[in-house]
PDB file of N, CA and C in Angstrom:
ATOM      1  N   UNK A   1     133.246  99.880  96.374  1.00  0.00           N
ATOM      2  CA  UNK A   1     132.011  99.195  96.136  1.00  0.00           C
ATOM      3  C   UNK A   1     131.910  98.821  94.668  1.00  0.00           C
ATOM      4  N   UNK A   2     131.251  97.589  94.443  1.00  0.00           N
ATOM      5  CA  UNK A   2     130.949  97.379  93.032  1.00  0.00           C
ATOM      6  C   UNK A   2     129.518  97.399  92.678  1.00  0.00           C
ATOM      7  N   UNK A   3     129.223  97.245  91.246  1.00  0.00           N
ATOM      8  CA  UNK A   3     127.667  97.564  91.128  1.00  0.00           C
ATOM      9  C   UNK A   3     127.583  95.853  90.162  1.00  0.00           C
ATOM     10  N   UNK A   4     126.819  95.297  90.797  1.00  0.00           N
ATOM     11  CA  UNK A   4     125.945  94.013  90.177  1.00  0.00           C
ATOM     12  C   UNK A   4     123.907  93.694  89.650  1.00  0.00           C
ATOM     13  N   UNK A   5     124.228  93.149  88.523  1.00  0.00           N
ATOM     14  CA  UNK A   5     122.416  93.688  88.075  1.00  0.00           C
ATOM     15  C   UNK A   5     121.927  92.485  89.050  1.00  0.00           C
ATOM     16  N   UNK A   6     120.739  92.893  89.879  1.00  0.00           N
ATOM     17  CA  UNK A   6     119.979  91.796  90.445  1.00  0.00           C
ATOM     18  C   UNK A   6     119.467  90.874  89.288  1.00  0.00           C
ATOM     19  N   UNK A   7     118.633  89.895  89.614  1.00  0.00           N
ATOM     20  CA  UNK A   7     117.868  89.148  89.328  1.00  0.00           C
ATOM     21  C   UNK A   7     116.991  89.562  88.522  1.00  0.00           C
ATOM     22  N   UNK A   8     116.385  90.704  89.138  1.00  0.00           N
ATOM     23  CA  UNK A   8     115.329  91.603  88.744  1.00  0.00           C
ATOM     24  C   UNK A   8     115.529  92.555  87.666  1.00  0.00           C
ATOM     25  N   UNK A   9     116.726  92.631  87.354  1.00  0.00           N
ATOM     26  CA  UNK A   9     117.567  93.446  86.141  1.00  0.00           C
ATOM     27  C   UNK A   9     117.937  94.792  86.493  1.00  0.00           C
ATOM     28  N   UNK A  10     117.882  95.173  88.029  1.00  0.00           N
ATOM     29  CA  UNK A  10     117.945  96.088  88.530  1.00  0.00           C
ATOM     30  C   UNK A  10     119.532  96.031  88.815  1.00  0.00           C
ATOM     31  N   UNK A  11     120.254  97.460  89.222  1.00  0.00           N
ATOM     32  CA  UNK A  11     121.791  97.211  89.756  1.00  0.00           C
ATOM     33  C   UNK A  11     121.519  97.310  90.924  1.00  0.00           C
ATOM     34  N   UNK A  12     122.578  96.676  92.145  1.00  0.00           N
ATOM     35  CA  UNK A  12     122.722  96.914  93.150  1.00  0.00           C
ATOM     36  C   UNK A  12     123.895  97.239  93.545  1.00  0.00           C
ATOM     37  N   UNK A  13     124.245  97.935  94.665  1.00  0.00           N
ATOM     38  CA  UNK A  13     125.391  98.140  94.997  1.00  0.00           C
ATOM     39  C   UNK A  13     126.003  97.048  95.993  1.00  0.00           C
ATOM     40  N   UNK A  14     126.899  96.731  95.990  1.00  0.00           N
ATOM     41  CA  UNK A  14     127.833  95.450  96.630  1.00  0.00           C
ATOM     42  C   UNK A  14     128.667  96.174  98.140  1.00  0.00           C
ATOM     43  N   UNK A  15     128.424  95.488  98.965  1.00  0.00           N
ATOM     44  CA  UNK A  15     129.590  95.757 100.302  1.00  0.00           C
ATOM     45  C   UNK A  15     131.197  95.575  99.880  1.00  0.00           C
ATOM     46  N   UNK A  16     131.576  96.269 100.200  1.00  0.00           N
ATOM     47  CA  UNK A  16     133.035  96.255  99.856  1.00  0.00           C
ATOM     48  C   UNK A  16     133.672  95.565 101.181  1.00  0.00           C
ATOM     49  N   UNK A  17     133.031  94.977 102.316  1.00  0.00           N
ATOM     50  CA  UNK A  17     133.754  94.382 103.648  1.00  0.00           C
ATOM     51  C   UNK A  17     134.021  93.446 103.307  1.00  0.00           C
ATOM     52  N   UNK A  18     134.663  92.542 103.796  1.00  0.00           N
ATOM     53  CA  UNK A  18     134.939  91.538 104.116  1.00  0.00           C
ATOM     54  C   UNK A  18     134.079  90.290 104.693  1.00  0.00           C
ATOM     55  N   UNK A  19     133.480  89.313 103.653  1.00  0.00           N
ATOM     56  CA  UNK A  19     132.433  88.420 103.855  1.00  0.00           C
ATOM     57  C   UNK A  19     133.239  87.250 104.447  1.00  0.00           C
ATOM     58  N   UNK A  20     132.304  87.030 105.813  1.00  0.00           N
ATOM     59  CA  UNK A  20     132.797  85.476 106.452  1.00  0.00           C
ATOM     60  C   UNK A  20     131.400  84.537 105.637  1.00  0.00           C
ATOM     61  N   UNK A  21     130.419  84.253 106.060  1.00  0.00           N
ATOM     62  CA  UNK A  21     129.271  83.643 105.602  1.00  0.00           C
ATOM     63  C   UNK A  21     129.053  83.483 103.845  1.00  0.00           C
ATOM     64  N   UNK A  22     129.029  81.843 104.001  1.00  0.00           N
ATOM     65  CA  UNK A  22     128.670  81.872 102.734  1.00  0.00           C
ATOM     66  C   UNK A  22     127.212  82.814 101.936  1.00  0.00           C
ATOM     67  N   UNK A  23     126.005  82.670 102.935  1.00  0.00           N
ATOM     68  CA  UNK A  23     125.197  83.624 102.362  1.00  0.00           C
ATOM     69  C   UNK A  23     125.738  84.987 102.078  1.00  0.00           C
ATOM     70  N   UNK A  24     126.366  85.247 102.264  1.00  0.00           N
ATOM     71  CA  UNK A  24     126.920  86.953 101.868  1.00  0.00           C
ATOM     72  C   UNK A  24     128.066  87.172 100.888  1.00  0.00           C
ATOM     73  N   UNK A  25     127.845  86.003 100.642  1.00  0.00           N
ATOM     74  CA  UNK A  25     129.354  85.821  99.271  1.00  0.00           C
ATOM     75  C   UNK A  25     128.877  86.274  97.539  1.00  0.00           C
ATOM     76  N   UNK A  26     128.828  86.991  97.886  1.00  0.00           N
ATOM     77  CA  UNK A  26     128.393  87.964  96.019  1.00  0.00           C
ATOM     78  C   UNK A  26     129.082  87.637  95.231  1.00  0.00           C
ATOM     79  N   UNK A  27     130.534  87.452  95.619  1.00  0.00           N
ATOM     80  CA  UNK A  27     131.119  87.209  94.294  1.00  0.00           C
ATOM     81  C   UNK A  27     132.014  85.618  94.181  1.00  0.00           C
ATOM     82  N   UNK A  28     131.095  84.966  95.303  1.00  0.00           N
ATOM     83  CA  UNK A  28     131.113  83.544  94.384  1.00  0.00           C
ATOM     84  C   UNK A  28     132.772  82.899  95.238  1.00  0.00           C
ATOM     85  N   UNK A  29     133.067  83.161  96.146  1.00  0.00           N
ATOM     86  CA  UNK A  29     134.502  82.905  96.703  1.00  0.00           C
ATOM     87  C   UNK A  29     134.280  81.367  97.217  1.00  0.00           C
ATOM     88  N   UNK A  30     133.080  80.873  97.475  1.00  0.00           N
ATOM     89  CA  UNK A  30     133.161  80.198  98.657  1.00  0.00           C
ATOM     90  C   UNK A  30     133.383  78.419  97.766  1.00  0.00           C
ATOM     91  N   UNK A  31     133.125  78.471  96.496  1.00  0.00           N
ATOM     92  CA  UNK A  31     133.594  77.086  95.920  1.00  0.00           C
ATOM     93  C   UNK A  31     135.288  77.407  96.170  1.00  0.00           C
ATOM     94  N   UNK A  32     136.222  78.114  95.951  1.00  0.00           N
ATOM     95  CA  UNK A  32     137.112  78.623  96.000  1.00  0.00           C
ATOM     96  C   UNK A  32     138.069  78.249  97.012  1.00  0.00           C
ATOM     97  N   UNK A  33     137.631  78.849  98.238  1.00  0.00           N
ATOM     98  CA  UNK A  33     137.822  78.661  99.476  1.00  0.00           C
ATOM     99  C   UNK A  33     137.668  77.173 100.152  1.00  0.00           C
ATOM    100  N   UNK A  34     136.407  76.439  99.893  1.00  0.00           N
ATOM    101  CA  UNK A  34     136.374  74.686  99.922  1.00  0.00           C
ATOM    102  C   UNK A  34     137.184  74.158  99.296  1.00  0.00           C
ATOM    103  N   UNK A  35     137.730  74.302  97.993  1.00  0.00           N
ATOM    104  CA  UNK A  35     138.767  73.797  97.269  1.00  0.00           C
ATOM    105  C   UNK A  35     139.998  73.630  98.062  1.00  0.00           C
ATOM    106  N   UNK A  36     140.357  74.942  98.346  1.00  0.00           N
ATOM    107  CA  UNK A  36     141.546  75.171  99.237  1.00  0.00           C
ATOM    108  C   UNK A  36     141.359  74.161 100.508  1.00  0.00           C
ATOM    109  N   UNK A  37     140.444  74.376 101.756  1.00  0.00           N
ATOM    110  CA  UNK A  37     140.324  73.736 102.227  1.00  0.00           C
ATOM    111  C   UNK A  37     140.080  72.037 102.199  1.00  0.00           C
ATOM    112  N   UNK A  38     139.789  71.787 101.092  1.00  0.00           N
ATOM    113  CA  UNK A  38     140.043  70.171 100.771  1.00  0.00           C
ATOM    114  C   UNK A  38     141.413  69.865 100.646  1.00  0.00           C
ATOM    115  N   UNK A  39     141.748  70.817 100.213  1.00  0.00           N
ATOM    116  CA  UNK A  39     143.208  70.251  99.814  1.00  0.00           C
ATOM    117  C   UNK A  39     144.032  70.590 101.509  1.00  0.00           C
ATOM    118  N   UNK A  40     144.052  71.140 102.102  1.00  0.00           N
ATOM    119  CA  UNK A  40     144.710  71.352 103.508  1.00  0.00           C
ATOM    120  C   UNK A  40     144.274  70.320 104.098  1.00  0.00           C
ATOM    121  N   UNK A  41     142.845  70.415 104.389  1.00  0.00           N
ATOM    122  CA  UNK A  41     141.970  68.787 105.211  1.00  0.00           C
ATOM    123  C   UNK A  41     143.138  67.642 104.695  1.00  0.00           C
ATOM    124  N   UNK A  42     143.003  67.371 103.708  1.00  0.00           N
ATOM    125  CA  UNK A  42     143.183  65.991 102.858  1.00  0.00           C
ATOM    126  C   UNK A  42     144.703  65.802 102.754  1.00  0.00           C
ATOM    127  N   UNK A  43     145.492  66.874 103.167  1.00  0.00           N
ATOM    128  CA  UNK A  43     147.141  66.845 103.156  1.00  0.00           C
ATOM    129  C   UNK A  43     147.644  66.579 104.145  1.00  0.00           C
ATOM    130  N   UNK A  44     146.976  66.633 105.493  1.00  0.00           N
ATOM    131  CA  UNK A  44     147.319  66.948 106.803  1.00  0.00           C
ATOM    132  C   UNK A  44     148.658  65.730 106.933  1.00  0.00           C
ATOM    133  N   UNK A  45     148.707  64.676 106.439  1.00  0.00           N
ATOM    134  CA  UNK A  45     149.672  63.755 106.410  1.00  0.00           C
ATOM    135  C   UNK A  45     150.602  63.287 105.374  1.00  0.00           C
ATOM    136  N   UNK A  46     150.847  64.748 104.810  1.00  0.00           N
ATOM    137  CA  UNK A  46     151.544  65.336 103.256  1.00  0.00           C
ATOM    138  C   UNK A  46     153.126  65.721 103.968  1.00  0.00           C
ATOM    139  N   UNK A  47     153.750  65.946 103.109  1.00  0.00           N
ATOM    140  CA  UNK A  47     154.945  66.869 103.275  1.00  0.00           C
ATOM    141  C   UNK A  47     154.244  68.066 103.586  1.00  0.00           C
ATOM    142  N   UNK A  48     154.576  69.269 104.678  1.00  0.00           N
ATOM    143  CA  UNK A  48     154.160  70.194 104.780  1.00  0.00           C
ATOM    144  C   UNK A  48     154.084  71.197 103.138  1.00  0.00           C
ATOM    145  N   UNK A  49     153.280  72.168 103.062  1.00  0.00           N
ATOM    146  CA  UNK A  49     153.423  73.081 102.162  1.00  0.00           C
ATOM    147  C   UNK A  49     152.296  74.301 102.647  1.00  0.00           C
ATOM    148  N   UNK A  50     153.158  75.757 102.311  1.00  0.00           N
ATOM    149  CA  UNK A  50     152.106  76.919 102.338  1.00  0.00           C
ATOM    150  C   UNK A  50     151.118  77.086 101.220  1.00  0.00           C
ATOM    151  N   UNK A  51     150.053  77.335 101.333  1.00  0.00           N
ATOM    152  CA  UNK A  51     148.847  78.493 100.458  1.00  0.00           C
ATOM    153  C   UNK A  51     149.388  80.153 100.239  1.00  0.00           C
ATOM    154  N   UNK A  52     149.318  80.678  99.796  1.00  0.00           N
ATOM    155  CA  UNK A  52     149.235  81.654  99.297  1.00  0.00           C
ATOM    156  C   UNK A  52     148.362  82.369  98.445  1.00  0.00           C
ATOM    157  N   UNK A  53     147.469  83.399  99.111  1.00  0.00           N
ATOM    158  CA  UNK A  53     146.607  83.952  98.307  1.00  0.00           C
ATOM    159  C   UNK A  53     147.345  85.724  98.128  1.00  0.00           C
ATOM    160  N   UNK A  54     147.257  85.541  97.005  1.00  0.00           N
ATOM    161  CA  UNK A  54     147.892  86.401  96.184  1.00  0.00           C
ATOM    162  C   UNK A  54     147.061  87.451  94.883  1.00  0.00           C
ATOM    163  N   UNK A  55     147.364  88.796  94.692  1.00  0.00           N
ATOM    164  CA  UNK A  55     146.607  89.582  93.611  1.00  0.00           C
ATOM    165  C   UNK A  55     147.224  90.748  93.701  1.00  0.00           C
ATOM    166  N   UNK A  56     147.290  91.322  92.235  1.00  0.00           N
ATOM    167  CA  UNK A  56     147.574  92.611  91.976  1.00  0.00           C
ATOM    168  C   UNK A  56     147.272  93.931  92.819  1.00  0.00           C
ATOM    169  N   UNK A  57     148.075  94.458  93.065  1.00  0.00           N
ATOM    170  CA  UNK A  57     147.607  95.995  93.559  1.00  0.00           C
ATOM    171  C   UNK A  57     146.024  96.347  93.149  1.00  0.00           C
ATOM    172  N   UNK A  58     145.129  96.589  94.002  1.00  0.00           N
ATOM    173  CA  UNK A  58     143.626  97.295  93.615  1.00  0.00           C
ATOM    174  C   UNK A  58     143.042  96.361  92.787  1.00  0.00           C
ATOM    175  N   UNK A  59     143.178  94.746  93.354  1.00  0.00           N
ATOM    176  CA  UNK A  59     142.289  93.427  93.008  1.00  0.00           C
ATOM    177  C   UNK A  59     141.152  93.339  94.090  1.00  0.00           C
ATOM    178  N   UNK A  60     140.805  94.296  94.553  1.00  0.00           N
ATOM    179  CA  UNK A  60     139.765  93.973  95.874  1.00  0.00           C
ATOM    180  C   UNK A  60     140.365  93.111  97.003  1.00  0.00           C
ATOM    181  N   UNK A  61     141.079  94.047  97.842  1.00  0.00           N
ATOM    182  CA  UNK A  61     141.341  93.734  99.447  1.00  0.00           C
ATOM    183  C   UNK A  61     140.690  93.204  99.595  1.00  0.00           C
ATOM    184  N   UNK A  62     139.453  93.748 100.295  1.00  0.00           N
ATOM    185  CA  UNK A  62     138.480  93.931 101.426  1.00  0.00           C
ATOM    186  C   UNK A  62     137.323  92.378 100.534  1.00  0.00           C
ATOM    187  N   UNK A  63     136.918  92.503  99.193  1.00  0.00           N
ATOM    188  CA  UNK A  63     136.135  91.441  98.485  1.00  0.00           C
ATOM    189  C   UNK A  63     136.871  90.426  98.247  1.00  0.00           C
ATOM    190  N   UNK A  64     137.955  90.246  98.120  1.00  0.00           N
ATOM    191  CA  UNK A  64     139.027  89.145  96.908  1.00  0.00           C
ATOM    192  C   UNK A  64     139.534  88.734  98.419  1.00  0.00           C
ATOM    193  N   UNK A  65     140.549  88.762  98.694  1.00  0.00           N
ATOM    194  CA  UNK A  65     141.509  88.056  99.425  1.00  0.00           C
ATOM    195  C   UNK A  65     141.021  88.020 100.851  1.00  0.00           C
ATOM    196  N   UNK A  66     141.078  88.713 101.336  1.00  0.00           N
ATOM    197  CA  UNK A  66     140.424  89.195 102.826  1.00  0.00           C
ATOM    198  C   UNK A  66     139.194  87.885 102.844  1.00  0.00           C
ATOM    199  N   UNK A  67     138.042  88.126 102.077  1.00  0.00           N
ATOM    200  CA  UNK A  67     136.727  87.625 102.351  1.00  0.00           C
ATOM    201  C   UNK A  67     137.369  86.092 102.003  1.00  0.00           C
ATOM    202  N   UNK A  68     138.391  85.316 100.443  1.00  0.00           N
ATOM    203  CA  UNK A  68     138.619  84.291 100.872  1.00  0.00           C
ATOM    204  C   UNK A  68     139.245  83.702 101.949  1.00  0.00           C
ATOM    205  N   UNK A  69     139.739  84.466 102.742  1.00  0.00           N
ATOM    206  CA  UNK A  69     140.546  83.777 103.912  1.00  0.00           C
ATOM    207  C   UNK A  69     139.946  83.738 104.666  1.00  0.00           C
ATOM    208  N   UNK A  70     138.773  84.510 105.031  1.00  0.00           N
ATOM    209  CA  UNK A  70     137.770  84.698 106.240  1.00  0.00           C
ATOM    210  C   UNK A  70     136.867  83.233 105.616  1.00  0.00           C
ATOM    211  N   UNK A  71     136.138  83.111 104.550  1.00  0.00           N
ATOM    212  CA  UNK A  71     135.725  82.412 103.959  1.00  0.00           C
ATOM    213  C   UNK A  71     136.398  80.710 104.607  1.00  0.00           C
ATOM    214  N   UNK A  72     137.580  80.395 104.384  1.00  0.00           N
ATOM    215  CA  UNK A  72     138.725  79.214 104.189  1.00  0.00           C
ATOM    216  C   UNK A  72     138.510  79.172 105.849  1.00  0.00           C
ATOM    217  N   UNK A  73     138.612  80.022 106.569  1.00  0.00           N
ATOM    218  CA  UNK A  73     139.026  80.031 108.396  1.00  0.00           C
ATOM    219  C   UNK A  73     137.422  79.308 108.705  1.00  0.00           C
ATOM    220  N   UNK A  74     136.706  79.957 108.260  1.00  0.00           N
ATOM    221  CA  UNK A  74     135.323  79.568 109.166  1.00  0.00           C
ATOM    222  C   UNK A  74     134.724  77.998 108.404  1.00  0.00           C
ATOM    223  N   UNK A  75     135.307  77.537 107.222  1.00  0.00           N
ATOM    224  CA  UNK A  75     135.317  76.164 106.652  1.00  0.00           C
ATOM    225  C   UNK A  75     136.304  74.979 107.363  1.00  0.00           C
ATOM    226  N   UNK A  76     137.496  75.775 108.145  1.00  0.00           N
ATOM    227  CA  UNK A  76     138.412  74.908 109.000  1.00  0.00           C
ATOM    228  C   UNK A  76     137.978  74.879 109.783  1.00  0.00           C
ATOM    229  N   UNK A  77     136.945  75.818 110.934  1.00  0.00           N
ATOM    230  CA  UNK A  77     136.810  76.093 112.020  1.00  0.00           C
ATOM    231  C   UNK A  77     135.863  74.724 111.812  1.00  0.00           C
ATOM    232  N   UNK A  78     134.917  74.686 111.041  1.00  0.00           N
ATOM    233  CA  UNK A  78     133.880  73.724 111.158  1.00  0.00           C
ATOM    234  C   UNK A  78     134.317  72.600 110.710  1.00  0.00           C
ATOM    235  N   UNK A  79     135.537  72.615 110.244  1.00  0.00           N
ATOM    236  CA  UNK A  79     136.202  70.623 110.644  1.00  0.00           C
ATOM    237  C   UNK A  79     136.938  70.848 112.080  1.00  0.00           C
ATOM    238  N   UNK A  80     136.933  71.644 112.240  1.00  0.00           N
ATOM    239  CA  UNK A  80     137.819  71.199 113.526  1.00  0.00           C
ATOM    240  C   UNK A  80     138.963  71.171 113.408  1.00  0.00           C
ATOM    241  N   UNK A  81     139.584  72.027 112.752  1.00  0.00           N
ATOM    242  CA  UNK A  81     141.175  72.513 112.175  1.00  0.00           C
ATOM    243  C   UNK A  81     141.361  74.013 112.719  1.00  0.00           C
ATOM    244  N   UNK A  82     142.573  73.639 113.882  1.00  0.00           N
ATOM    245  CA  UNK A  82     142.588  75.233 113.917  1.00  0.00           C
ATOM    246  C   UNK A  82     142.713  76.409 113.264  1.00  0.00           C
ATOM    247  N   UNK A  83     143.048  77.473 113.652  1.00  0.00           N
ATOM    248  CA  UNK A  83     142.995  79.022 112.781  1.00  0.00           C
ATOM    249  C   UNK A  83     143.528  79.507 113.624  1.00  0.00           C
ATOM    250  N   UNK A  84     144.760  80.482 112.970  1.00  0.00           N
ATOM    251  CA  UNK A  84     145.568  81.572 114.367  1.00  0.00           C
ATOM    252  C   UNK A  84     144.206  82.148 114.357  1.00  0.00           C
TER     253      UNK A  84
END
């Protein structure tokens, strides 16, 4: 878990799961994740190429990578691009 000051100047404590919904994105993934997905949308008639999301040992699984890919899947799902 991480600790972030509200609004209110108060700390809160942060979910350490794995965020699909942009409302539940604390730490800001979801410009991130559209990026990516523009660029997949907009390639579809590119030379193929992989993404790779990538980070150091104990960069936040469950917040960092996990939540952008969950993030990126449910932005394809809603063009209408599949997802294993």
């Amino acid at each position: 878990m991480a600790l972030e000051q509200s609004a209110e100047g108060r700390f809160v404590v942060l979910n350490d799961q794995p965020v699909e919904a942009t409302g539940e994105d604390l730490l800001d993934a979801t410009g991130t994740a559209r990026a990516l997905v523009d660029l997949i949308t907009d390639s579809h008639s590119s030379t193929p190429f992989t993404v790779a999301i990538d980070a150091g040992r104990g960069m936040g699984k469950d917040m960092g990578k996990d939540s952008l890919m969950l993030l990126m899947q449910t932005q394809l799902e809603g063009r209408d691009t599949p997802t294993p």
